[in-house]
N, C-alpha and C. Protein backbone atom coordinates (compact mmCIF):
# COMPACT_ATOMS: atom_id res chain seq x y z
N UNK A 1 22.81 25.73 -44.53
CA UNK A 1 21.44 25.28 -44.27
C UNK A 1 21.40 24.51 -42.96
N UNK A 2 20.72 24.40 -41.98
CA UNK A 2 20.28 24.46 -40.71
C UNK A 2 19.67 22.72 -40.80
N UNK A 3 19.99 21.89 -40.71
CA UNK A 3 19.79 20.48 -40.18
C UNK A 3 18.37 20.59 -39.04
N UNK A 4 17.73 19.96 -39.84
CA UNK A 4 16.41 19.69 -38.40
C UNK A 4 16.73 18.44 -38.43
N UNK A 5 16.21 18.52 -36.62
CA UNK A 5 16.17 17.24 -35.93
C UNK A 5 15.07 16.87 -35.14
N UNK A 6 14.38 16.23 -35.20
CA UNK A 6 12.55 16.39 -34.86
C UNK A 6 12.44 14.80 -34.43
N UNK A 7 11.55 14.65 -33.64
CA UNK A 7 11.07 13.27 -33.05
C UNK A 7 9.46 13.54 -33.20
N UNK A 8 8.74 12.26 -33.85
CA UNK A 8 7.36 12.08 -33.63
C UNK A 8 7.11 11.28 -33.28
N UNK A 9 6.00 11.21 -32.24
CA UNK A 9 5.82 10.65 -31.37
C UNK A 9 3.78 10.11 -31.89
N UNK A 10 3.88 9.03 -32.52
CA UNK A 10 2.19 9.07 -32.83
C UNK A 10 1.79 7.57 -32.05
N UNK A 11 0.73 8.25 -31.19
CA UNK A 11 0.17 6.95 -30.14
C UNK A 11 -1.28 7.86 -30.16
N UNK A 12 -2.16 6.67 -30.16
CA UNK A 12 -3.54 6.75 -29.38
C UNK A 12 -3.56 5.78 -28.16
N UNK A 13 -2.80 5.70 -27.34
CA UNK A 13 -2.53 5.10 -26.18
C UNK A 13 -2.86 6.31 -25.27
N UNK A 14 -3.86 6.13 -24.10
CA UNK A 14 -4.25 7.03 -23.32
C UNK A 14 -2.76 7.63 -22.43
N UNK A 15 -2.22 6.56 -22.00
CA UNK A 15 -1.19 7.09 -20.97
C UNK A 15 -0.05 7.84 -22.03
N UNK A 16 0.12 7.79 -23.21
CA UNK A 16 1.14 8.12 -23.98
C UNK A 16 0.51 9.51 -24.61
N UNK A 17 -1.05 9.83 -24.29
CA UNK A 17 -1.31 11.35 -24.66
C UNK A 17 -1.36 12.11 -23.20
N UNK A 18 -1.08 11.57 -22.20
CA UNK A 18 -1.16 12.12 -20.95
C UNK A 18 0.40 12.75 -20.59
N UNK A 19 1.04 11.68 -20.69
CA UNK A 19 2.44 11.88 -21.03
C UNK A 19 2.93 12.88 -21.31
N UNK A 20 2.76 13.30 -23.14
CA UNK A 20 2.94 14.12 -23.62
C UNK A 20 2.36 15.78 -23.59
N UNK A 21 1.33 15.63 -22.82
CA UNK A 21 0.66 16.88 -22.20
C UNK A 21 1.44 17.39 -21.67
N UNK A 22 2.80 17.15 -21.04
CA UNK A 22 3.64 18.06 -20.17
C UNK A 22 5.09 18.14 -21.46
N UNK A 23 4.51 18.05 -22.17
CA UNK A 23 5.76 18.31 -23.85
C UNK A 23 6.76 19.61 -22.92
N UNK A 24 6.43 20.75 -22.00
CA UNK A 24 7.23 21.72 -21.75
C UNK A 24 8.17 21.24 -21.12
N UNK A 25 8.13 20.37 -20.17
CA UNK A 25 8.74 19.92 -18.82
C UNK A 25 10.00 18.68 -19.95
N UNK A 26 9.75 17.99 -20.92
CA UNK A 26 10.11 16.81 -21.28
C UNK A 26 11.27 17.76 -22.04
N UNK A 27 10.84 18.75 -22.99
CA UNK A 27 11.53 19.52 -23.90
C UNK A 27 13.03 20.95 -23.00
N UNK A 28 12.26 20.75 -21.93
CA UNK A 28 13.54 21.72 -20.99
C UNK A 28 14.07 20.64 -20.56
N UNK A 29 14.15 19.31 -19.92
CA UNK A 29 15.17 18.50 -19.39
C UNK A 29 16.17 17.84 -20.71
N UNK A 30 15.59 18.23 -21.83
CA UNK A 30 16.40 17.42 -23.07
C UNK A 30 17.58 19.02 -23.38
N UNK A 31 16.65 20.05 -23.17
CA UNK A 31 17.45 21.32 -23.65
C UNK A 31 19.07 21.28 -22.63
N UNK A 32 18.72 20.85 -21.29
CA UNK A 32 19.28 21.10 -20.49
C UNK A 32 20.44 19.59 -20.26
N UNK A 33 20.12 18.73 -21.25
CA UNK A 33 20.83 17.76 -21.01
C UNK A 33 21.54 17.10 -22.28
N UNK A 34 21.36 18.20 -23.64
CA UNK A 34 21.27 17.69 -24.79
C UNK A 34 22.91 18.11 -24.71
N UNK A 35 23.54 17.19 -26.01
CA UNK A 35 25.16 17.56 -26.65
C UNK A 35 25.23 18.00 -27.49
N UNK A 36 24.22 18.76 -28.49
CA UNK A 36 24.26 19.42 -29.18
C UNK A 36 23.63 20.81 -29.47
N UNK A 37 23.82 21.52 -30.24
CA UNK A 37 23.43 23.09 -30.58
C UNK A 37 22.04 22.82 -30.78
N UNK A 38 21.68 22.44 -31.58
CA UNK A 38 20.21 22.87 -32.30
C UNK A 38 19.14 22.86 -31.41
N UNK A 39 17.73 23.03 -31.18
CA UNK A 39 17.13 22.92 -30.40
C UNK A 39 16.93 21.56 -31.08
N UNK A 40 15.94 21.16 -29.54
CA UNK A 40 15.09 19.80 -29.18
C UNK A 40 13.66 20.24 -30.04
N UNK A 41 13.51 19.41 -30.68
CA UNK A 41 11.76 19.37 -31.30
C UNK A 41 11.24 18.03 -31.50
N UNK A 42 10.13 17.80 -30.54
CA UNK A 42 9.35 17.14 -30.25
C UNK A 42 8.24 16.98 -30.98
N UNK A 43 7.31 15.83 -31.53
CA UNK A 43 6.00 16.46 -32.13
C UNK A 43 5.22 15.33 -31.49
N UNK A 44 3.95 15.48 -31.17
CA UNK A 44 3.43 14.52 -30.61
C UNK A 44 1.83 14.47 -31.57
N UNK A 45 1.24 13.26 -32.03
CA UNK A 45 0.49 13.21 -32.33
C UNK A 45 -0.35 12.11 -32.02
N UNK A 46 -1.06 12.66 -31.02
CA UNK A 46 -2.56 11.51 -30.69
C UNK A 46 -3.26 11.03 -30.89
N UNK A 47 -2.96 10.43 -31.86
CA UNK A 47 -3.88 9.54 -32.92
C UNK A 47 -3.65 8.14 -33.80
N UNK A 48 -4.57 7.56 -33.88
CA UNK A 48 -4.53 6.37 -34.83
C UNK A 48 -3.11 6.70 -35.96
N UNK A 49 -2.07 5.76 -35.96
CA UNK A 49 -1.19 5.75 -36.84
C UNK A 49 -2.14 5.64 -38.68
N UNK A 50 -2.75 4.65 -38.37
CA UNK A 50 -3.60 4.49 -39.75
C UNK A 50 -3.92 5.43 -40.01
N UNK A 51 -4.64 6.96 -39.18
CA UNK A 51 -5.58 7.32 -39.98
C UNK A 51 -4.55 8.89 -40.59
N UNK A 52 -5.13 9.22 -41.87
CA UNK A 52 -4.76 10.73 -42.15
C UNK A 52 -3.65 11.26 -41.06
N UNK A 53 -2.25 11.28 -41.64
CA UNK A 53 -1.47 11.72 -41.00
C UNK A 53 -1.01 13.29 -42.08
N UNK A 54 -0.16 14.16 -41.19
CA UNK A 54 0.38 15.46 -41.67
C UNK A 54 1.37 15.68 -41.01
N UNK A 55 2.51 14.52 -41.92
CA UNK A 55 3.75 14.55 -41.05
C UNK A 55 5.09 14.67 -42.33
N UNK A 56 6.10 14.98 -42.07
CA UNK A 56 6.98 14.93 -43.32
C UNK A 56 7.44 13.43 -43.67
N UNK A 57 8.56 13.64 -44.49
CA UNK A 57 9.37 12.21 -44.53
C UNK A 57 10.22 12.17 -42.97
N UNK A 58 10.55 11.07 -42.93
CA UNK A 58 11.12 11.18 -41.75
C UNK A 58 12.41 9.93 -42.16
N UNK A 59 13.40 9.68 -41.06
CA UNK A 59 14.94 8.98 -41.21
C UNK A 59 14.36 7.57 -40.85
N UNK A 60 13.71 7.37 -39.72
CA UNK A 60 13.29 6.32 -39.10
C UNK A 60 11.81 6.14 -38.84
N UNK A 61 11.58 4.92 -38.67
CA UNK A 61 10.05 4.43 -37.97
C UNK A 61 10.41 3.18 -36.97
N UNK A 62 10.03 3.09 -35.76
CA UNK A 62 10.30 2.51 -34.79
C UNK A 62 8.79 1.97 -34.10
N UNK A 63 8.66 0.61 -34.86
CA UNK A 63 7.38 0.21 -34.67
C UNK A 63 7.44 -0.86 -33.45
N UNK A 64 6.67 -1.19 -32.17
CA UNK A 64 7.31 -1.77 -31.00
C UNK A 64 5.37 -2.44 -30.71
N UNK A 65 4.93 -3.70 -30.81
CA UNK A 65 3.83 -4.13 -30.52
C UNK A 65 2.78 -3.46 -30.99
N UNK A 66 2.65 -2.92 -32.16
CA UNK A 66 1.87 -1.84 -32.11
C UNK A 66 0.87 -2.24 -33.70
N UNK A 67 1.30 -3.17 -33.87
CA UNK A 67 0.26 -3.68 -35.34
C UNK A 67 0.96 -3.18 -36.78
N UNK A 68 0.69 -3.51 -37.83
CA UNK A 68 0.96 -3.22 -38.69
C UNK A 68 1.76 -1.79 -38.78
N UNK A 69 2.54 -1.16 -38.21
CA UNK A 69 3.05 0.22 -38.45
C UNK A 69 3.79 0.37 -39.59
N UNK A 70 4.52 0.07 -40.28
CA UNK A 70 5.53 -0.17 -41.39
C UNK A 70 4.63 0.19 -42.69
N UNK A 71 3.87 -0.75 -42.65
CA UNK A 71 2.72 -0.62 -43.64
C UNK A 71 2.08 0.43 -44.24
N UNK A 72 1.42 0.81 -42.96
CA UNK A 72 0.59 1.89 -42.66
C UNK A 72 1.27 3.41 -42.92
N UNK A 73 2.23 3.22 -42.44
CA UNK A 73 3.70 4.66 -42.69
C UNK A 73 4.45 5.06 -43.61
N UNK A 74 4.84 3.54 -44.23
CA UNK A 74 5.89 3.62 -45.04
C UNK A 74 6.02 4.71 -45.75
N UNK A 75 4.95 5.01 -46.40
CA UNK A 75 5.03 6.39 -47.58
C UNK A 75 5.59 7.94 -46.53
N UNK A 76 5.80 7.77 -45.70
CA UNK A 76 6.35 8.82 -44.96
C UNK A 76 8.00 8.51 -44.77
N UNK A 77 8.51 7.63 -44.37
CA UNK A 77 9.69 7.13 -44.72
C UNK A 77 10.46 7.45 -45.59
N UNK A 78 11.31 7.88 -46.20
CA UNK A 78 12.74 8.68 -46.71
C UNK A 78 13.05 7.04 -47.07
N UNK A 79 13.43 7.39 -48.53
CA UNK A 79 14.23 6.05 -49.35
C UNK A 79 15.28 6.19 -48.94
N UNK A 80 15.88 4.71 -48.24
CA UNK A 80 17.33 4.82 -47.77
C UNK A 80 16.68 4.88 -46.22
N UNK A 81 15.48 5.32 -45.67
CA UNK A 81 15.35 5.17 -44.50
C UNK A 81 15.37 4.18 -43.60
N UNK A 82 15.78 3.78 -42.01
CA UNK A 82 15.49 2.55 -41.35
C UNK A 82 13.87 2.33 -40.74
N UNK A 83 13.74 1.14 -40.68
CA UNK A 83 12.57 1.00 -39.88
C UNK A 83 13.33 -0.24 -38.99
N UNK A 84 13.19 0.09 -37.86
CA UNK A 84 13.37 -1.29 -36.64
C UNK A 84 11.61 -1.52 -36.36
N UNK A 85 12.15 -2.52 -36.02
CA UNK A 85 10.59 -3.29 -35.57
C UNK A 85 10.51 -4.69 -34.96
N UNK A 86 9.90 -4.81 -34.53
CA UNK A 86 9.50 -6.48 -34.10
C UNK A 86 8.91 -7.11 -34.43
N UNK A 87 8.01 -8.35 -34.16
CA UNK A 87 7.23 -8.94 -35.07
C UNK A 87 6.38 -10.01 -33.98
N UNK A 88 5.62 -8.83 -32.93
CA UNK A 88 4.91 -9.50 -32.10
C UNK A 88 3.47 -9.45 -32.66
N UNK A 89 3.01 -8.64 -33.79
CA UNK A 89 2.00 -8.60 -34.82
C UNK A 89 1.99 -9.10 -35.97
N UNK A 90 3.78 -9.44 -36.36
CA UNK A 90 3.64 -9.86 -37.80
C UNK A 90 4.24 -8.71 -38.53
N UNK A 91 4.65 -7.25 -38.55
CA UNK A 91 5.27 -6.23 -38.91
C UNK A 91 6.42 -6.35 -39.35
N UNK A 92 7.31 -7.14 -38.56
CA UNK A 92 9.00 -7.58 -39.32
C UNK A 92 8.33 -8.65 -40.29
N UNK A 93 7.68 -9.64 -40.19
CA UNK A 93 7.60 -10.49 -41.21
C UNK A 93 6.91 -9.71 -42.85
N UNK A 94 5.65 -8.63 -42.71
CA UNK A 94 5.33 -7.58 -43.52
C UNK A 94 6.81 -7.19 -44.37
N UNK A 95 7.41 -6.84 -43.54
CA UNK A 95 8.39 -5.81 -43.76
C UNK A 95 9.67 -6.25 -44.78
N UNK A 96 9.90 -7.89 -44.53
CA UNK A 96 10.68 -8.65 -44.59
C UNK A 96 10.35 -9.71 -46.25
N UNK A 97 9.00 -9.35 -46.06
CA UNK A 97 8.83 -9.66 -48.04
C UNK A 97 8.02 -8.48 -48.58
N UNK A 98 8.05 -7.09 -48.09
CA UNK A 98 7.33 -6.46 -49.25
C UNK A 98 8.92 -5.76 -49.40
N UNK A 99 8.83 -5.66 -50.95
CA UNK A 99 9.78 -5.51 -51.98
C UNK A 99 10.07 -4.26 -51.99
N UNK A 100 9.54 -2.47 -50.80
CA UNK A 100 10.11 -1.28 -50.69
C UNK A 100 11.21 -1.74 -49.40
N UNK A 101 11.42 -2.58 -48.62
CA UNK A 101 12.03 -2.73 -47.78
C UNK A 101 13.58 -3.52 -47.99
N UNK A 102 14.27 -3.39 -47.22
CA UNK A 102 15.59 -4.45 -47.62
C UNK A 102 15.70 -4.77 -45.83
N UNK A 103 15.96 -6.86 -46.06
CA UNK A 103 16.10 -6.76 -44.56
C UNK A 103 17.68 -6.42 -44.58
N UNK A 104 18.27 -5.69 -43.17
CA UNK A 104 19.79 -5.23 -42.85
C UNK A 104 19.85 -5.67 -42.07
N UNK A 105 19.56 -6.22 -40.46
CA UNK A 105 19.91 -6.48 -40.10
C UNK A 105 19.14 -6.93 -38.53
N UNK A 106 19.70 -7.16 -37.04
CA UNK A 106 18.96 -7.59 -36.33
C UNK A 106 19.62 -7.40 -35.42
N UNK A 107 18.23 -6.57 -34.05
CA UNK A 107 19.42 -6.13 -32.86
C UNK A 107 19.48 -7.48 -31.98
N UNK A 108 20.55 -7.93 -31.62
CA UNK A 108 20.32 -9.06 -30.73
C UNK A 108 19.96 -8.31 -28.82
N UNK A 109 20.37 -9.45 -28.08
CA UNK A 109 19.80 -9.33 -26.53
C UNK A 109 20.83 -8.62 -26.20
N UNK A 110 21.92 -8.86 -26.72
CA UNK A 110 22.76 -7.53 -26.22
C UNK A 110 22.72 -5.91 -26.53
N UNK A 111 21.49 -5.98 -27.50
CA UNK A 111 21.74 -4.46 -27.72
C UNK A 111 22.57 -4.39 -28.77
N UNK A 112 23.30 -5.25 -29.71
CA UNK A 112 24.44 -4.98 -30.74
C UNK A 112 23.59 -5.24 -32.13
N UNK A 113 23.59 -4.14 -32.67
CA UNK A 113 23.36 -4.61 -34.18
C UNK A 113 23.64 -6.03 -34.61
N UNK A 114 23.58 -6.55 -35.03
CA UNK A 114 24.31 -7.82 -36.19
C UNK A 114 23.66 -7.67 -37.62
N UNK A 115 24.64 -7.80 -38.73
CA UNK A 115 24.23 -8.16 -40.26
C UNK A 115 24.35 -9.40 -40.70
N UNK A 116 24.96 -10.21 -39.68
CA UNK A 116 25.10 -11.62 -40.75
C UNK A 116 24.65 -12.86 -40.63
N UNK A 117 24.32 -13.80 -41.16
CA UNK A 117 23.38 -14.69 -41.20
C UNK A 117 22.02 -14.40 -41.69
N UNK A 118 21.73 -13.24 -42.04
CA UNK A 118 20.75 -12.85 -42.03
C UNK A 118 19.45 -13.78 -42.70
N UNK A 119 20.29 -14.62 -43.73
CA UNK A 119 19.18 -15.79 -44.39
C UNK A 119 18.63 -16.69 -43.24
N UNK A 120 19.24 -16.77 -42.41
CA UNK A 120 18.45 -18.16 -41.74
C UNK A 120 17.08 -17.51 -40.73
N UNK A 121 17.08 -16.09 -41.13
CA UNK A 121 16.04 -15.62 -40.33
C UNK A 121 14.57 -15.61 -41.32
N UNK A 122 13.07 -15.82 -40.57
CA UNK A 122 12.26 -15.78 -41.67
C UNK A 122 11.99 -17.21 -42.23
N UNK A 123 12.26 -17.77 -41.45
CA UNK A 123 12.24 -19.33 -41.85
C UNK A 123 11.64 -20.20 -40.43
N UNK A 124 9.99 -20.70 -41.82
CA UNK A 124 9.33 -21.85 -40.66
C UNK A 124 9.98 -22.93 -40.32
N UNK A 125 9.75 -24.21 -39.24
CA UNK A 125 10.19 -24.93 -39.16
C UNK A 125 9.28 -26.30 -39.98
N UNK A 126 10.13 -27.09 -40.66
CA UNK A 126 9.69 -27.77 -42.00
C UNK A 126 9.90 -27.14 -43.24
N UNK A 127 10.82 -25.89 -43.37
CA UNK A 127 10.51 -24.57 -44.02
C UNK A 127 8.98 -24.68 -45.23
N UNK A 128 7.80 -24.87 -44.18
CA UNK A 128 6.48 -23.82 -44.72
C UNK A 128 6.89 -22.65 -45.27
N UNK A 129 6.32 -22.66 -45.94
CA UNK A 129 6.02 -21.15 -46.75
C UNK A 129 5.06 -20.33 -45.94
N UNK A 130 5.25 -18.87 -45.94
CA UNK A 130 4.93 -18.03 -45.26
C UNK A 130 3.85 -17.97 -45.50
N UNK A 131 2.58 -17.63 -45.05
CA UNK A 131 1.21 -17.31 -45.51
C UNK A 131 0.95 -15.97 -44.75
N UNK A 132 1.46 -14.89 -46.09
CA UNK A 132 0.56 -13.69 -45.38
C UNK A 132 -0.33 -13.28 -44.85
N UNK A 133 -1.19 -13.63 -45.84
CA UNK A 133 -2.90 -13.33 -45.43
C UNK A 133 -3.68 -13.83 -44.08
N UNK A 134 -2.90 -15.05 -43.56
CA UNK A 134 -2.98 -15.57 -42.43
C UNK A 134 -2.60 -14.80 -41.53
N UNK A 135 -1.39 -14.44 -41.73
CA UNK A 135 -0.90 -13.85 -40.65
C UNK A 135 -1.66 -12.54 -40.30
N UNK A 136 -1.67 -11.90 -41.03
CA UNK A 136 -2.34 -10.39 -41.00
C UNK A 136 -3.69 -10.46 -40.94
N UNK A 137 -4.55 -12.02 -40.82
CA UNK A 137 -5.89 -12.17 -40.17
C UNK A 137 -6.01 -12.50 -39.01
N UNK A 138 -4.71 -12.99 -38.12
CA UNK A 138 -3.87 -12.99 -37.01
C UNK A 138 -4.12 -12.40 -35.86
N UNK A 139 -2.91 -11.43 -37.24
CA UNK A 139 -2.70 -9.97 -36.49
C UNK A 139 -1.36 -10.40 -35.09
N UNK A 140 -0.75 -12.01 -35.57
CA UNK A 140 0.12 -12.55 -34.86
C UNK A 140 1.31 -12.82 -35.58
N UNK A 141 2.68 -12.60 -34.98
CA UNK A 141 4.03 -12.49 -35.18
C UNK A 141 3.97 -14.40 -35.20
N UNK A 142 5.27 -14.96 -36.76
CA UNK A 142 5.07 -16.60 -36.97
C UNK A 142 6.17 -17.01 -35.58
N UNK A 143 5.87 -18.45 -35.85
CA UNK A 143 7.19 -18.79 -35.01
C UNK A 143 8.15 -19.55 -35.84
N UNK A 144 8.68 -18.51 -35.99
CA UNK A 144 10.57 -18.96 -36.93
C UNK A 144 11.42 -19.49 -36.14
N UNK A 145 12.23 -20.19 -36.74
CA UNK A 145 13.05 -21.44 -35.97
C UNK A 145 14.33 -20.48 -35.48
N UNK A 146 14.13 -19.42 -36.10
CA UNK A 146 15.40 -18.00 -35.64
C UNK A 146 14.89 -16.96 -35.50
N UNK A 147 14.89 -16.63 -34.12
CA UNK A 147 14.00 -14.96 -34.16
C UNK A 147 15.00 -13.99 -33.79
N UNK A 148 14.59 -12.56 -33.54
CA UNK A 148 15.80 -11.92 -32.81
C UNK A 148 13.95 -10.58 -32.48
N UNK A 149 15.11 -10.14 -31.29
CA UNK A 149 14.02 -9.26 -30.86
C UNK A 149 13.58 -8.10 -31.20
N UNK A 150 14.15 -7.62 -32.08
CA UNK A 150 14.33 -6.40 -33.60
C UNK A 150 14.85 -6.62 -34.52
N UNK A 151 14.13 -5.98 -35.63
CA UNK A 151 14.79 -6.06 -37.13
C UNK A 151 14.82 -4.99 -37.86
N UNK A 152 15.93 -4.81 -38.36
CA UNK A 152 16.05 -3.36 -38.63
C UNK A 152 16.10 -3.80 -40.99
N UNK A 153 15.41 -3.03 -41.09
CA UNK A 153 15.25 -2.66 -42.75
C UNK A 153 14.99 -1.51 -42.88
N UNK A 154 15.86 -1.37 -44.25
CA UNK A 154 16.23 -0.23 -45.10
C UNK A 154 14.78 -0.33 -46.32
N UNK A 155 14.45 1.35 -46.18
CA UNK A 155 13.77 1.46 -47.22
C UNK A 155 14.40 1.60 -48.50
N UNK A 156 14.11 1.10 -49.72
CA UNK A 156 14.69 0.73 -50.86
C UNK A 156 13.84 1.48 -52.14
N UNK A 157 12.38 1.26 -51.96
CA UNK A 157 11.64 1.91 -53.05
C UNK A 157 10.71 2.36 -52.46
């Protein structure tokens, strides 16, 4: 059985559907530069992440300033799947107490994964208790006394 390997690409960002208008040109420099057999498949979809999507499960979600994405997706996500993300909206913090997610871990400034310590992340200073509903009326990432600039969680349920 034949392994697919597929990238989606979902933005309603004007320059990111302009972009992708030349999908031919992007998909021959990957053919021509790729290390493996299978073809390159690309999918691009121009549209509101929120709204009505027609996409499969997928391995990953890679949410980057972009609002609630985790949320909004999850049910497309593969149990056992990663989501990296940040939390310049509040999305790692989402991510980080709803109970389908597990936090794993956090890319630091070098670019290196790390797993450990992971408790002291997620924590106000005075340790406040988190107030969701705040946050997500926000629509702003908290300020934790430990941040890191990605967070990577495993889907669980």
């Amino acid at each position: 059985m034949k392994s697919r390997k597929a990238v989606f690409q979902i933005d309603n960002f004007k320059g990111a559907i302009n972009f992708f208008k030349h999908m031919d040109i992007i998909k021959e420099y990957i053919e021509q530069n790729k290390e493996y057999l299978d073809p390159c498949e690309i999918d691009f979809i121009g549209q509101d992440y929120t709204q009505l999507l027609k996409i499969e499960e997928v391995d990953l979600i890679i949410s980057q300033y972009a609002g609630f994405v985790a949320q909004a997706t999850k049910q497309f996500l593969k149990v056992g799947g990663i989501l990296i993300c940040n939390d310049s909206h509040g999305d790692a913090t989402l991510a980080r107490f709803d109970e389908g997610f597990k936090f794993i871990g956090i890319v630091d400034r070098k670019n290196k994964i790390q797993s450990n310590n992971l408790e002291n992340y997620f924590k106000l200073p005075k340790e406040k208790p988190v107030d969701l509903e705040e946050m997500r009326k926000k629509m702003k990432g908290l300020k934790y006394t430990l941040a890191a600039e990605n967070y990577l969680f495993r889907k669980i349920k």
